[in-house]
C-alpha atoms as a PDB file:
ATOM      1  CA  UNK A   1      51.243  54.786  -1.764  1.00  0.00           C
ATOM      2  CA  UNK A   2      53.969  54.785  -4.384  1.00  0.00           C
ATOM      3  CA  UNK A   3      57.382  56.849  -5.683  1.00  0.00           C
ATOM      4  CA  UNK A   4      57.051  59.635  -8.014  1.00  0.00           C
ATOM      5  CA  UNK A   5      58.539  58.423 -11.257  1.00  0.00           C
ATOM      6  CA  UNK A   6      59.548  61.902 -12.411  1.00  0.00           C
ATOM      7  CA  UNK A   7      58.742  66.027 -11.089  1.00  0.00           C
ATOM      8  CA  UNK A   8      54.960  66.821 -11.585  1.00  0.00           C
ATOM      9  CA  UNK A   9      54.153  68.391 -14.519  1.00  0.00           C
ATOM     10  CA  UNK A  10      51.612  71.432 -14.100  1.00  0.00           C
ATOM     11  CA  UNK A  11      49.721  73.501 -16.523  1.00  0.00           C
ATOM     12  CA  UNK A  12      46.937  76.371 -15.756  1.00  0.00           C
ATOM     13  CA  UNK A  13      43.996  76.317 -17.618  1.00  0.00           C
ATOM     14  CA  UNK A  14      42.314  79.100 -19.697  1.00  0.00           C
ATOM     15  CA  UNK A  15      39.996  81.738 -18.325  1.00  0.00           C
ATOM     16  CA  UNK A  16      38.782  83.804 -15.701  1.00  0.00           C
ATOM     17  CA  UNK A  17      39.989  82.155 -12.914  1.00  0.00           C
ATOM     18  CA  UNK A  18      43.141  79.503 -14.479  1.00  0.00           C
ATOM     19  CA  UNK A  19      43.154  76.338 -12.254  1.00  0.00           C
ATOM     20  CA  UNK A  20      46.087  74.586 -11.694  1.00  0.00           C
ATOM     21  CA  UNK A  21      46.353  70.540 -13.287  1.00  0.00           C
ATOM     22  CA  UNK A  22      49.621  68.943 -11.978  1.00  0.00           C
ATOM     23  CA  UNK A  23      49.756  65.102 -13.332  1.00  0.00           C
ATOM     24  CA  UNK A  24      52.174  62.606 -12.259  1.00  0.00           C
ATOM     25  CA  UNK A  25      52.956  59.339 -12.333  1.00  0.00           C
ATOM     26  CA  UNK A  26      53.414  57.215  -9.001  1.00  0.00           C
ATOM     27  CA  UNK A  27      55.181  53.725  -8.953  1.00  0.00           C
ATOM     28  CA  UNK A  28      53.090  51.371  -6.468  1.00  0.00           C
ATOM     29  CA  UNK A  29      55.113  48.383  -5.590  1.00  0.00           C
ATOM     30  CA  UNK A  30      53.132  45.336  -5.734  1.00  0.00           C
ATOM     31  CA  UNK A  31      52.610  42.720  -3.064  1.00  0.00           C
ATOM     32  CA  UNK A  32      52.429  39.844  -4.925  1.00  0.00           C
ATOM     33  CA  UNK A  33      54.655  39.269  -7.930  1.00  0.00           C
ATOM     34  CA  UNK A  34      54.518  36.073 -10.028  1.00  0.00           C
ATOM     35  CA  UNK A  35      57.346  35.174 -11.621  1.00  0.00           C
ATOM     36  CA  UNK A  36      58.494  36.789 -14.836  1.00  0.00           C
ATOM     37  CA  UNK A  37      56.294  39.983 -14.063  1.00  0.00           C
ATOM     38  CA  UNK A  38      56.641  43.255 -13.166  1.00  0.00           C
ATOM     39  CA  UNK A  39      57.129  44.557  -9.707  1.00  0.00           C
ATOM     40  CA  UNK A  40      55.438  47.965  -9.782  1.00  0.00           C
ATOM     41  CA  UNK A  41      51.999  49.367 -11.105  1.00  0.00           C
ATOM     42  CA  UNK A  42      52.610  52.573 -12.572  1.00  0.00           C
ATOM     43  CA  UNK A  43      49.580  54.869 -11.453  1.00  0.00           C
ATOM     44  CA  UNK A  44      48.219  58.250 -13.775  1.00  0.00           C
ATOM     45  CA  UNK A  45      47.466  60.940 -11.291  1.00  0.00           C
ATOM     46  CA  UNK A  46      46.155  64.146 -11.919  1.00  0.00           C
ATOM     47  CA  UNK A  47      45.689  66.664  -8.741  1.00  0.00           C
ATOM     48  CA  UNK A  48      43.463  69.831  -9.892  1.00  0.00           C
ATOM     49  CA  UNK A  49      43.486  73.696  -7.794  1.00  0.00           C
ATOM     50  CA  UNK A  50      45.106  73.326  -4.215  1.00  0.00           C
ATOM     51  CA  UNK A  51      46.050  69.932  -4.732  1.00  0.00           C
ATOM     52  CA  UNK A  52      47.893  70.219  -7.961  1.00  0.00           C
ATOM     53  CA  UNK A  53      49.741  73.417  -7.189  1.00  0.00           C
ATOM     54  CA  UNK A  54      51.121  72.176  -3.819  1.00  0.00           C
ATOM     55  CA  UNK A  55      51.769  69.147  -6.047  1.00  0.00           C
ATOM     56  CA  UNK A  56      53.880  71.285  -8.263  1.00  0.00           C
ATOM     57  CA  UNK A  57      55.483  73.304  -5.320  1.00  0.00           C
ATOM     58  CA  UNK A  58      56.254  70.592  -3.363  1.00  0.00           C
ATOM     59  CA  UNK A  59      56.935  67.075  -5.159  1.00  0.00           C
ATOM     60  CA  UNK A  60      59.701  65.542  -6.522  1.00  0.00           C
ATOM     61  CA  UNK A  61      60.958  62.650  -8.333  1.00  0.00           C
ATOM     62  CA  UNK A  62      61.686  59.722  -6.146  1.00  0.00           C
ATOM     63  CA  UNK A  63      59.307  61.278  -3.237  1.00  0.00           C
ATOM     64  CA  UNK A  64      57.389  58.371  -1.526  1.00  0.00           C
ATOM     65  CA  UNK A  65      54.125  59.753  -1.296  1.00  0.00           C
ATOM     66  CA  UNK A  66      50.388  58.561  -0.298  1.00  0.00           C
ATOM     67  CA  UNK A  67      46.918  59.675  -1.926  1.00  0.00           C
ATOM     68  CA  UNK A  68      43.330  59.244  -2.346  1.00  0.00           C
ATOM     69  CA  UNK A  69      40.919  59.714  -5.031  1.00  0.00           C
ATOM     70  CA  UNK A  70      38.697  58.299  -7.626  1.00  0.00           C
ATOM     71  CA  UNK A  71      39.140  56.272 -10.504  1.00  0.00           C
ATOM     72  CA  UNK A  72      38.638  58.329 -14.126  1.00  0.00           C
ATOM     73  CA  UNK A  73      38.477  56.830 -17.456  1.00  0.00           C
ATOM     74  CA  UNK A  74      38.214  58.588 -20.599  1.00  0.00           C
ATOM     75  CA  UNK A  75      39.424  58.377 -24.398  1.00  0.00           C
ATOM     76  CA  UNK A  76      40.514  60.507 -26.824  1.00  0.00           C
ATOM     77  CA  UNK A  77      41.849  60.331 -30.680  1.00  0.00           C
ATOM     78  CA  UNK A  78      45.570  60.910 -31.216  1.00  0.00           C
ATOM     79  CA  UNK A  79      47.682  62.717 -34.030  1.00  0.00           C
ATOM     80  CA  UNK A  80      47.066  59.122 -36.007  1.00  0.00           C
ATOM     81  CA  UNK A  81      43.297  58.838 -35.850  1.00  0.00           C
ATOM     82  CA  UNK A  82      44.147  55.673 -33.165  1.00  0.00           C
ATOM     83  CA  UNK A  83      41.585  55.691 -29.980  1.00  0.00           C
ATOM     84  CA  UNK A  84      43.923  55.805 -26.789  1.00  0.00           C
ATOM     85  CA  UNK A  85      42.077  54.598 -23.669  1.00  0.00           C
ATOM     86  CA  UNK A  86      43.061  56.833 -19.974  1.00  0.00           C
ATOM     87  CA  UNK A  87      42.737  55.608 -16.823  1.00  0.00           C
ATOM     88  CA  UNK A  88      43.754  58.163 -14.068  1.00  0.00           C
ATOM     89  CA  UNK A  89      42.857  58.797 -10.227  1.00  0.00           C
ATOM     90  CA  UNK A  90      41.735  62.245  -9.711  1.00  0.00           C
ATOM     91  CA  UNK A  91      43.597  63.234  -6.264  1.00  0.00           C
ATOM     92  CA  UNK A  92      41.399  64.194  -3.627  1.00  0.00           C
ATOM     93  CA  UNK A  93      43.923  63.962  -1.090  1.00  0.00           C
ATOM     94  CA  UNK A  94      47.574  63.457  -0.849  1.00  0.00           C
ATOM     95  CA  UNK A  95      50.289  63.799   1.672  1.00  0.00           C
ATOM     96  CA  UNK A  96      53.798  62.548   2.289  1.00  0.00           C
ATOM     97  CA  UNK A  97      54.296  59.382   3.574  1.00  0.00           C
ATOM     98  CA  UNK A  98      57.902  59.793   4.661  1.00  0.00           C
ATOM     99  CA  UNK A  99      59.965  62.294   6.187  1.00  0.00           C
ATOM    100  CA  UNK A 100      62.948  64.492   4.729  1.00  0.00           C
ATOM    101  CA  UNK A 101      66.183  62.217   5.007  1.00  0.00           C
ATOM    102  CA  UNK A 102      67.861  63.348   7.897  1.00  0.00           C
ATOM    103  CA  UNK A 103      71.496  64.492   6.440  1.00  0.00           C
ATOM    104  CA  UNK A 104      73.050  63.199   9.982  1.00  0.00           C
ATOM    105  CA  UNK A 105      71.439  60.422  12.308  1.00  0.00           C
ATOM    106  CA  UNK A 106      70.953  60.880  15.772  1.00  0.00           C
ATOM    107  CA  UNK A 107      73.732  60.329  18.295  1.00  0.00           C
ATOM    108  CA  UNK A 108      72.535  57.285  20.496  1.00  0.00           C
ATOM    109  CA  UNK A 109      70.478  57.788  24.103  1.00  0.00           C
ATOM    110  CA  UNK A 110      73.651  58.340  26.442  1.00  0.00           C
ATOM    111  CA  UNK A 111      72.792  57.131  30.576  1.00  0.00           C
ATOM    112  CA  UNK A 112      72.027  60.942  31.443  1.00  0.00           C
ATOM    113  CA  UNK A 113      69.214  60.719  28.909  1.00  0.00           C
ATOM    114  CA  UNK A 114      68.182  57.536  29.727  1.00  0.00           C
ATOM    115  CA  UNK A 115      67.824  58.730  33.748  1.00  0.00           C
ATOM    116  CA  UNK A 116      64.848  60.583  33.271  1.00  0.00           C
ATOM    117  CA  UNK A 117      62.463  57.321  32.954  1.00  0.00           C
ATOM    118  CA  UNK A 118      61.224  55.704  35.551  1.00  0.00           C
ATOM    119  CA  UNK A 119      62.567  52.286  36.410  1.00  0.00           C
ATOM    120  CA  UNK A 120      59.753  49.606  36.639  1.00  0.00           C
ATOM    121  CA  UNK A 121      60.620  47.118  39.529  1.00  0.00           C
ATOM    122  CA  UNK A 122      60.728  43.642  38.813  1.00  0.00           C
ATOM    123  CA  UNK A 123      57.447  41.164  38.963  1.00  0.00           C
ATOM    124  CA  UNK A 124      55.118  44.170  38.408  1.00  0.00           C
ATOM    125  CA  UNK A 125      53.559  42.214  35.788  1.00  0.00           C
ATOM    126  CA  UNK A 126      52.046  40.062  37.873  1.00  0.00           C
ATOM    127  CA  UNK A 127      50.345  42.657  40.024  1.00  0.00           C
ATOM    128  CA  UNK A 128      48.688  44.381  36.992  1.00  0.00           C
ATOM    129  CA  UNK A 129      45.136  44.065  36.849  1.00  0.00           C
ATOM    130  CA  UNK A 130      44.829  43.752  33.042  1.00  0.00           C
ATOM    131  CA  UNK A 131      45.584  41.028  30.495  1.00  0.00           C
END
């Protein structure tokens, strides 16, 4: 569970039937932080079909979301001829893990609201047959 770090960016691929590939990056605080070091993990994730293009549709930058998925490594050789090393999760599931900032909070319970529960007499406690 983490923040995006910026809007996903998605791509189609090539053929027949193009698949969406949305990648993003999500910020995972960390829950231990020695001094001196950095408090978030910056994860890779790439969502492919469904996934990526509700990704696309639907993310933003800043969005606290949650997701599953596997661990991917791979390589490749840049513009330079150097080796760069990849380590991304390959979303197999992801949803929001907060809601949409309400733009107004709630007015508080008023009495008239509050009549509609039952009142629970005093001592009950003692009469209930559980622990």
């Amino acid at each position: 569970m983490g923040r995006l770090t910026k809007d996903p960016e998605a791509r189609y691929s090539q053929g027949e039937k193009p698949t969406c590939i949305a990648n993003y990056t999500l910020a995972v605080d960390r829950r231990f932080k020695k001094e001196g070091e950095q408090a978030a993990d910056f994860i890779n994730c790439v969502a492919f079909g469904k996934p990526g293009e509700f990704a696309e549709k639907h993310f933003r930058k800043g969005m606290k979301i949650l997701i599953s998925g596997r661990i991917q490594t791979g390589s490749y050789t840049n513009r330079d001829g150097q080796k760069i090393y990849t380590t991304n999760v390959v979303v197999e599931d992801q949803e929001f893990a907060e809601s949409k900032k309400q733009e107004a909070t709630p007015p508080p319970a008023t009495n008239a609201q509050m009549d509609d529960f039952m009142s629970i007499p005093d001592g009950i406690e003692e009469s209930l047959p559980f622990d």
